[in-house]
C-alpha atoms as a PDB file:
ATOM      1  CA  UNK A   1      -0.209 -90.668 100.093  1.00  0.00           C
ATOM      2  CA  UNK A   2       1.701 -87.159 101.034  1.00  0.00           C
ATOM      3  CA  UNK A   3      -0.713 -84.464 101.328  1.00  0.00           C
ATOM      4  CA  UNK A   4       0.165 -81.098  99.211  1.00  0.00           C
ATOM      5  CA  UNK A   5       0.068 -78.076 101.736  1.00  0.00           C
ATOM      6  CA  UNK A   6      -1.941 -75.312 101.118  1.00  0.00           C
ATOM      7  CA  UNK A   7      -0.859 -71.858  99.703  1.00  0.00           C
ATOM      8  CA  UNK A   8      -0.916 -69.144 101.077  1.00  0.00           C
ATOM      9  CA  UNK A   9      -2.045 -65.897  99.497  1.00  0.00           C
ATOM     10  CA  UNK A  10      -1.583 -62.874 101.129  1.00  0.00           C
ATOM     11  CA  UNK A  11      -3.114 -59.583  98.870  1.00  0.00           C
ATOM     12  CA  UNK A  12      -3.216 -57.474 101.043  1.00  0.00           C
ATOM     13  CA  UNK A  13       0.354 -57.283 102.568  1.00  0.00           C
ATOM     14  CA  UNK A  14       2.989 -54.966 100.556  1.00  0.00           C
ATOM     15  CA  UNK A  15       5.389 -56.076  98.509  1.00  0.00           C
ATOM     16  CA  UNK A  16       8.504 -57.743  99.190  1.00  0.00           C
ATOM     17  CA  UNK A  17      12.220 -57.784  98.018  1.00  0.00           C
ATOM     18  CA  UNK A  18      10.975 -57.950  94.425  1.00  0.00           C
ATOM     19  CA  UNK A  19       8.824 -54.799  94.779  1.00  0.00           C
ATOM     20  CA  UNK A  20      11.908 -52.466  95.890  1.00  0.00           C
ATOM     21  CA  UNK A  21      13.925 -53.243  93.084  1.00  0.00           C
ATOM     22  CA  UNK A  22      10.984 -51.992  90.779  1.00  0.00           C
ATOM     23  CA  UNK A  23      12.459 -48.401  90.881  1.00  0.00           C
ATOM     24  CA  UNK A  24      15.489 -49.141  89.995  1.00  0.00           C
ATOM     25  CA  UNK A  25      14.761 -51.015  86.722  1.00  0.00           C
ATOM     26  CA  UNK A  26      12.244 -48.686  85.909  1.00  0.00           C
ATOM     27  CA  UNK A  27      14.485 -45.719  85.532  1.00  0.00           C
ATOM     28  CA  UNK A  28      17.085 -47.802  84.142  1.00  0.00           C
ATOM     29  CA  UNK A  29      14.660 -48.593  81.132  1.00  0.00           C
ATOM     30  CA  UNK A  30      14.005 -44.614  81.138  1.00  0.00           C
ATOM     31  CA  UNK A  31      18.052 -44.227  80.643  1.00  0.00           C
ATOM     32  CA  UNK A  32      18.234 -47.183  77.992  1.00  0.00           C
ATOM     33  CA  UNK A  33      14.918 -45.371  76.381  1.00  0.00           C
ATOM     34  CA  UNK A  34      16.826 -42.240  76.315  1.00  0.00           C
ATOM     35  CA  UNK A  35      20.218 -43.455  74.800  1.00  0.00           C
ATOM     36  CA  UNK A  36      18.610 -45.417  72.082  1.00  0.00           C
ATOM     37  CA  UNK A  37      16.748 -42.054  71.082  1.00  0.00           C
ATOM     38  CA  UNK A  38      19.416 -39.922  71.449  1.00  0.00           C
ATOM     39  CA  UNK A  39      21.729 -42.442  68.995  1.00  0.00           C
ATOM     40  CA  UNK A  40      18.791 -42.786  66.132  1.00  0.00           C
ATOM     41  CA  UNK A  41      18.773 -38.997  65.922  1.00  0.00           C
ATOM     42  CA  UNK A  42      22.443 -39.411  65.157  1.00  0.00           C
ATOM     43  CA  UNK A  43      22.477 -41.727  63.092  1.00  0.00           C
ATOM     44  CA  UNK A  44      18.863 -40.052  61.343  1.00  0.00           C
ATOM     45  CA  UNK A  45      21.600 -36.774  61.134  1.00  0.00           C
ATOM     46  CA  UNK A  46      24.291 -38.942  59.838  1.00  0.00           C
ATOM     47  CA  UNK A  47      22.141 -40.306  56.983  1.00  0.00           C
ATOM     48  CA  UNK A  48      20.363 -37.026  55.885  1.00  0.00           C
ATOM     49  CA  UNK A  49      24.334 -35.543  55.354  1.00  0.00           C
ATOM     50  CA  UNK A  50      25.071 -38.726  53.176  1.00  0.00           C
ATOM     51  CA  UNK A  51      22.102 -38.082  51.241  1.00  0.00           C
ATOM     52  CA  UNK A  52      23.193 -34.882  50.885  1.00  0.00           C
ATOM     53  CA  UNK A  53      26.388 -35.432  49.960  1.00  0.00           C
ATOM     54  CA  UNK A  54      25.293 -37.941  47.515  1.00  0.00           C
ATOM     55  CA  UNK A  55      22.376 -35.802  45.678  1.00  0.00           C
ATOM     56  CA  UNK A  56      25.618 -33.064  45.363  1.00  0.00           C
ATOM     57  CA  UNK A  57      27.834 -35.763  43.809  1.00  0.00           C
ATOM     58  CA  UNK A  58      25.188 -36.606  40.883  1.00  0.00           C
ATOM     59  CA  UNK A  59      24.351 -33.091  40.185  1.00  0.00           C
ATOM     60  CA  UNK A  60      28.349 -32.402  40.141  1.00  0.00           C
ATOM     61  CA  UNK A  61      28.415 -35.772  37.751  1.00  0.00           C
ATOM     62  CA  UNK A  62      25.008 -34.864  35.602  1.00  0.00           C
ATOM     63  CA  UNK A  63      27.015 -31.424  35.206  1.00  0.00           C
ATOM     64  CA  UNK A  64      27.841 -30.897  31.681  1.00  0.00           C
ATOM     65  CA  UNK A  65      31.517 -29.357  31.028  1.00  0.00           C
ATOM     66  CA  UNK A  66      31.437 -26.099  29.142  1.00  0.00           C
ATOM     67  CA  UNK A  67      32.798 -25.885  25.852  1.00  0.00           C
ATOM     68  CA  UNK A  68      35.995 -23.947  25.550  1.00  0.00           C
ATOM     69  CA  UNK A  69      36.055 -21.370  22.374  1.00  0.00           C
ATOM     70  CA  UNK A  70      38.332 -20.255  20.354  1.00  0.00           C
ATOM     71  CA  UNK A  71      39.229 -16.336  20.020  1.00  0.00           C
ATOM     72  CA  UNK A  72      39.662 -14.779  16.657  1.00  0.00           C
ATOM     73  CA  UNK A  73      43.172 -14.424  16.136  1.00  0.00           C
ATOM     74  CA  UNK A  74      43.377 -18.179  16.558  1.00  0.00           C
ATOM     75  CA  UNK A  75      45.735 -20.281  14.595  1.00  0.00           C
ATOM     76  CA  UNK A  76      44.189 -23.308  12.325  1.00  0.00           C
ATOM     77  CA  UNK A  77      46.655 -25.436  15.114  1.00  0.00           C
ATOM     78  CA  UNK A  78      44.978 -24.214  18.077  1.00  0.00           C
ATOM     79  CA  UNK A  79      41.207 -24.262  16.630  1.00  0.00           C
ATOM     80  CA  UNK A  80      42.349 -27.713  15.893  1.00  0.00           C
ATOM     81  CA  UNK A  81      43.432 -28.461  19.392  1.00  0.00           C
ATOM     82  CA  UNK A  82      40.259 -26.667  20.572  1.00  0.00           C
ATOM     83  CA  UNK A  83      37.799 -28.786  18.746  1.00  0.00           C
ATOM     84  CA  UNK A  84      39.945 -32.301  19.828  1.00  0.00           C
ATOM     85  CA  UNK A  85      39.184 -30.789  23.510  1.00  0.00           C
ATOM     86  CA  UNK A  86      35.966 -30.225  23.223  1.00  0.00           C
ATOM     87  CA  UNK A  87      35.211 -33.311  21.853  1.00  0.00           C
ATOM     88  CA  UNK A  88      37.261 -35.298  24.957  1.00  0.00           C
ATOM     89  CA  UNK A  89      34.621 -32.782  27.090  1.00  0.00           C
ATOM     90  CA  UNK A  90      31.819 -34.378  25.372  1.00  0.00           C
ATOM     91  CA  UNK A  91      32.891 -37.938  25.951  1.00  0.00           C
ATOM     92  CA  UNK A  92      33.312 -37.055  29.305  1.00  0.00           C
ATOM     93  CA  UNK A  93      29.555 -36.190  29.888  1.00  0.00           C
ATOM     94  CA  UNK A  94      28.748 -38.999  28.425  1.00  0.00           C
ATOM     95  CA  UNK A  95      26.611 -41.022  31.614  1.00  0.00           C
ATOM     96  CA  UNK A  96      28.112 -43.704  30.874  1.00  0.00           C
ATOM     97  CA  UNK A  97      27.089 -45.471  34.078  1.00  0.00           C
ATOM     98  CA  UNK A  98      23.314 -45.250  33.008  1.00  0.00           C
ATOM     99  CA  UNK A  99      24.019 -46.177  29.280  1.00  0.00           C
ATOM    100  CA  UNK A 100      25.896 -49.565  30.553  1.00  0.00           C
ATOM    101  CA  UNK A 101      23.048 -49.944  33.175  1.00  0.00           C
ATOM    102  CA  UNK A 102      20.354 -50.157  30.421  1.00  0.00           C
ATOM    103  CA  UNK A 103      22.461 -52.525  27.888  1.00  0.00           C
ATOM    104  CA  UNK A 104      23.181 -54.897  30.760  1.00  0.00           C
ATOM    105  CA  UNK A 105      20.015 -55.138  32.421  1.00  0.00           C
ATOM    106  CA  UNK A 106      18.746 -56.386  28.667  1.00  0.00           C
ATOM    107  CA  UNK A 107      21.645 -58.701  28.297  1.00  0.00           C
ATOM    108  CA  UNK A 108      20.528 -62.371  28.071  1.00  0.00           C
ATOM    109  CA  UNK A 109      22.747 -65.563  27.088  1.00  0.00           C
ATOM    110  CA  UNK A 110      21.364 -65.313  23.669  1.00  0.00           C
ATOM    111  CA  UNK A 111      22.747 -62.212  22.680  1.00  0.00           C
ATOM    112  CA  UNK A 112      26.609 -61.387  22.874  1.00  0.00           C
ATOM    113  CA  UNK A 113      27.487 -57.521  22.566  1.00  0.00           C
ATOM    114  CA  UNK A 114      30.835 -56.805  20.232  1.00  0.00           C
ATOM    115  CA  UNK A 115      30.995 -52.841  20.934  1.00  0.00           C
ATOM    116  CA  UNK A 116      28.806 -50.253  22.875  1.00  0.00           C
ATOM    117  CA  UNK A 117      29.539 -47.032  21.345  1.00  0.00           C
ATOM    118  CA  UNK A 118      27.938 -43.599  22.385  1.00  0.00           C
ATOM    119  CA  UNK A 119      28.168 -40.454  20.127  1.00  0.00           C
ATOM    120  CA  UNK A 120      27.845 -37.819  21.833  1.00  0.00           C
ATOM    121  CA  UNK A 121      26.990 -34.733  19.720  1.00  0.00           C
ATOM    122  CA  UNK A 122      23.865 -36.895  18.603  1.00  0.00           C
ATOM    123  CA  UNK A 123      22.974 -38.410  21.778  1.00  0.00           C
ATOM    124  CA  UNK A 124      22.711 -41.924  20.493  1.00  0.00           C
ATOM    125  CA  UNK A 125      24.696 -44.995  21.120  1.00  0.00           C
ATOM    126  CA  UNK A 126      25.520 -48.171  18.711  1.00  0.00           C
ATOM    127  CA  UNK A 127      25.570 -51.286  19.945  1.00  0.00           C
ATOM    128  CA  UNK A 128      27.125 -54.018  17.723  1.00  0.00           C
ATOM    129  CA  UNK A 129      26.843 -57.560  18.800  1.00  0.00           C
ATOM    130  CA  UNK A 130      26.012 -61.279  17.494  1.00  0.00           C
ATOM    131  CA  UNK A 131      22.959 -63.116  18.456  1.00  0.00           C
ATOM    132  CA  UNK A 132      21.732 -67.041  18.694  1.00  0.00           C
ATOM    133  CA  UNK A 133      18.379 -66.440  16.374  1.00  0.00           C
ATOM    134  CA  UNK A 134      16.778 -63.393  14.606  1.00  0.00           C
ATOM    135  CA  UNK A 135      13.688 -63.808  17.230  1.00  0.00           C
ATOM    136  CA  UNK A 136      16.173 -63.452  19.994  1.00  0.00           C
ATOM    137  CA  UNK A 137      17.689 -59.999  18.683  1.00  0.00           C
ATOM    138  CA  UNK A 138      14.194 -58.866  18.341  1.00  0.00           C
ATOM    139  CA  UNK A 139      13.565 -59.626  21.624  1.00  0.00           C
ATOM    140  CA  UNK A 140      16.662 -57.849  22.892  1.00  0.00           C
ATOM    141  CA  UNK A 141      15.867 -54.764  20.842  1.00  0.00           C
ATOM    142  CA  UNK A 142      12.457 -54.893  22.854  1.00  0.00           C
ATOM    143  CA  UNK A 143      14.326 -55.115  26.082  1.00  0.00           C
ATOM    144  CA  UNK A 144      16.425 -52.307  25.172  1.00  0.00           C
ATOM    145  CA  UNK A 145      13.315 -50.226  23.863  1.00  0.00           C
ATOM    146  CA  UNK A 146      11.384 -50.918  27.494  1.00  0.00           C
ATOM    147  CA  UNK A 147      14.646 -49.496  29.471  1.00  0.00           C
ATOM    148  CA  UNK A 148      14.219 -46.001  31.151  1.00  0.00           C
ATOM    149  CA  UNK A 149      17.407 -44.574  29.337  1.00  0.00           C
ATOM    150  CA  UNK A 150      17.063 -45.418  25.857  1.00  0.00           C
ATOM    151  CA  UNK A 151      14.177 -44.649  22.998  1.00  0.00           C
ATOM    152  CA  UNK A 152      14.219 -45.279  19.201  1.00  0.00           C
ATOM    153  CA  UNK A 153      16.117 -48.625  18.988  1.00  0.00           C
ATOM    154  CA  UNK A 154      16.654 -49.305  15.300  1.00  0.00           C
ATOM    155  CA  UNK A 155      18.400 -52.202  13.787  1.00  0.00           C
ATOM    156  CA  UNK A 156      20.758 -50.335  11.461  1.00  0.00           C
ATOM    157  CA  UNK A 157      22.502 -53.527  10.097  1.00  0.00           C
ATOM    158  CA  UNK A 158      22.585 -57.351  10.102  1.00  0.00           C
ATOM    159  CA  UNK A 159      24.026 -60.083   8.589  1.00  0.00           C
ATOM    160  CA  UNK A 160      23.095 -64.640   9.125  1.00  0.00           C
ATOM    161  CA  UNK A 161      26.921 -66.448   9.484  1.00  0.00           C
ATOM    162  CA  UNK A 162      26.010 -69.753   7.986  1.00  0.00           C
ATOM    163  CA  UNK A 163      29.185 -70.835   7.881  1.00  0.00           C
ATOM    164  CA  UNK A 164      29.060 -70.094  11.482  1.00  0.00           C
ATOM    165  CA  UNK A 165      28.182 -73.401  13.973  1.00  0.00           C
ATOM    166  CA  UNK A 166      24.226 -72.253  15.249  1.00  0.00           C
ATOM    167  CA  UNK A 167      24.186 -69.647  11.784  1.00  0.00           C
ATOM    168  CA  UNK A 168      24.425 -66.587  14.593  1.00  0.00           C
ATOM    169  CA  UNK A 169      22.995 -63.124  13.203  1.00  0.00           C
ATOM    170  CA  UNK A 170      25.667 -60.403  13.997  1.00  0.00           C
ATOM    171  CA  UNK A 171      23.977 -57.156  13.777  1.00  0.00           C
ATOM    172  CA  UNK A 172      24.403 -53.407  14.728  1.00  0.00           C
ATOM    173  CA  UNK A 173      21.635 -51.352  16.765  1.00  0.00           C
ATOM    174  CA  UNK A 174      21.384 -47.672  17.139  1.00  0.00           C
ATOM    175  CA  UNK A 175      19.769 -46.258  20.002  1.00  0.00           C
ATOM    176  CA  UNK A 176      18.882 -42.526  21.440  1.00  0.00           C
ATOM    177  CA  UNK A 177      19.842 -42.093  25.130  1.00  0.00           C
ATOM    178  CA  UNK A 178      17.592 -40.049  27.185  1.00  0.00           C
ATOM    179  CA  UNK A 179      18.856 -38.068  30.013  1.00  0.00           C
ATOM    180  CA  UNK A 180      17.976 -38.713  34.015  1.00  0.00           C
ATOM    181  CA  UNK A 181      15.878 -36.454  35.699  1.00  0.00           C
END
């Protein structure tokens, strides 16, 4: 049988080829260190100017549009005109990207929405639709109810299709939007 030589361990003598190299990586992890901190505050930079930028585009978009008004010497024509412009200024401010947010996020298979229409000057919105059962359009209307946007949801009409395969329940909601903060 071979016999395994000893080893040989030597504390006490300095370092060898591995040792000098030491330096070397030591200050290139300082320079890697460096670099990687130098980009994050870039990008940290970078993502506090989108969040501007973003925070300025809402409040532009939450903006309402002023009115335009008519002067006294006004012709019936132009006060007409005037009040058809003011009204396309209200539809504009309507947020209609938070009104759609809350009606989809209650949407289920059971329920299939006809029309989604906001009025403005009241700050409500109808919602006309059909639904599979009574107890799912109840349900719905509690869906809608819990949403952060709308309040008051009222089931202004409905009406059973028996002739209708499944008898469906088409029906027509009315809702109050509230605004974002």
């Amino acid at each position: 049988m071979a016999r395994v030589p000893a080893i040989a361990l030597d504390f006490i003598r300095p370092g060898g080829g591995t040792a000098r190299g030491a330096p070397i990586l030591l200050v290139l992890g300082v320079l890697c260190t460096t670099g990687v901190l130098a980009y994050q505050r870039v990008l940290v930079g970078q993502a506090g100017a989108r969040a501007a930028q973003l925070e300025e585009m809402r409040s532009m978009s939450r903006r309402a549009s002023p009115a335009l008004a008519g002067k006294d010497g006004d012709t019936p024509e132009v006060r007409e005109q005037i009040k058809r412009a003011n009204a396309v200024l209200a539809q504009m401010n309507v947020p209609w990207g938070e009104l759609f947010a809350a009606v989809e996020m209650a949407q289920d298979d059971s329920v299939g929405l006809l029309a989604v229409q906001p009025d403005p000057g009241a700050g409500q919105i109808v919602i006309g639709g059909q639904a599979r059962t009574l107890p799912a359009l109840l349900s719905y209307m509690e869906r809608l109810q819990r949403s952060d946007r709308l309040r008051q949801v009222v089931l202004t009409s409905h009406e059973f299709k028996p002739e209708e395969p499944g008898q469906p329940v088409e029906f027509v909601l009315a809702a109050r939007w509230v605004e974002a903060r």
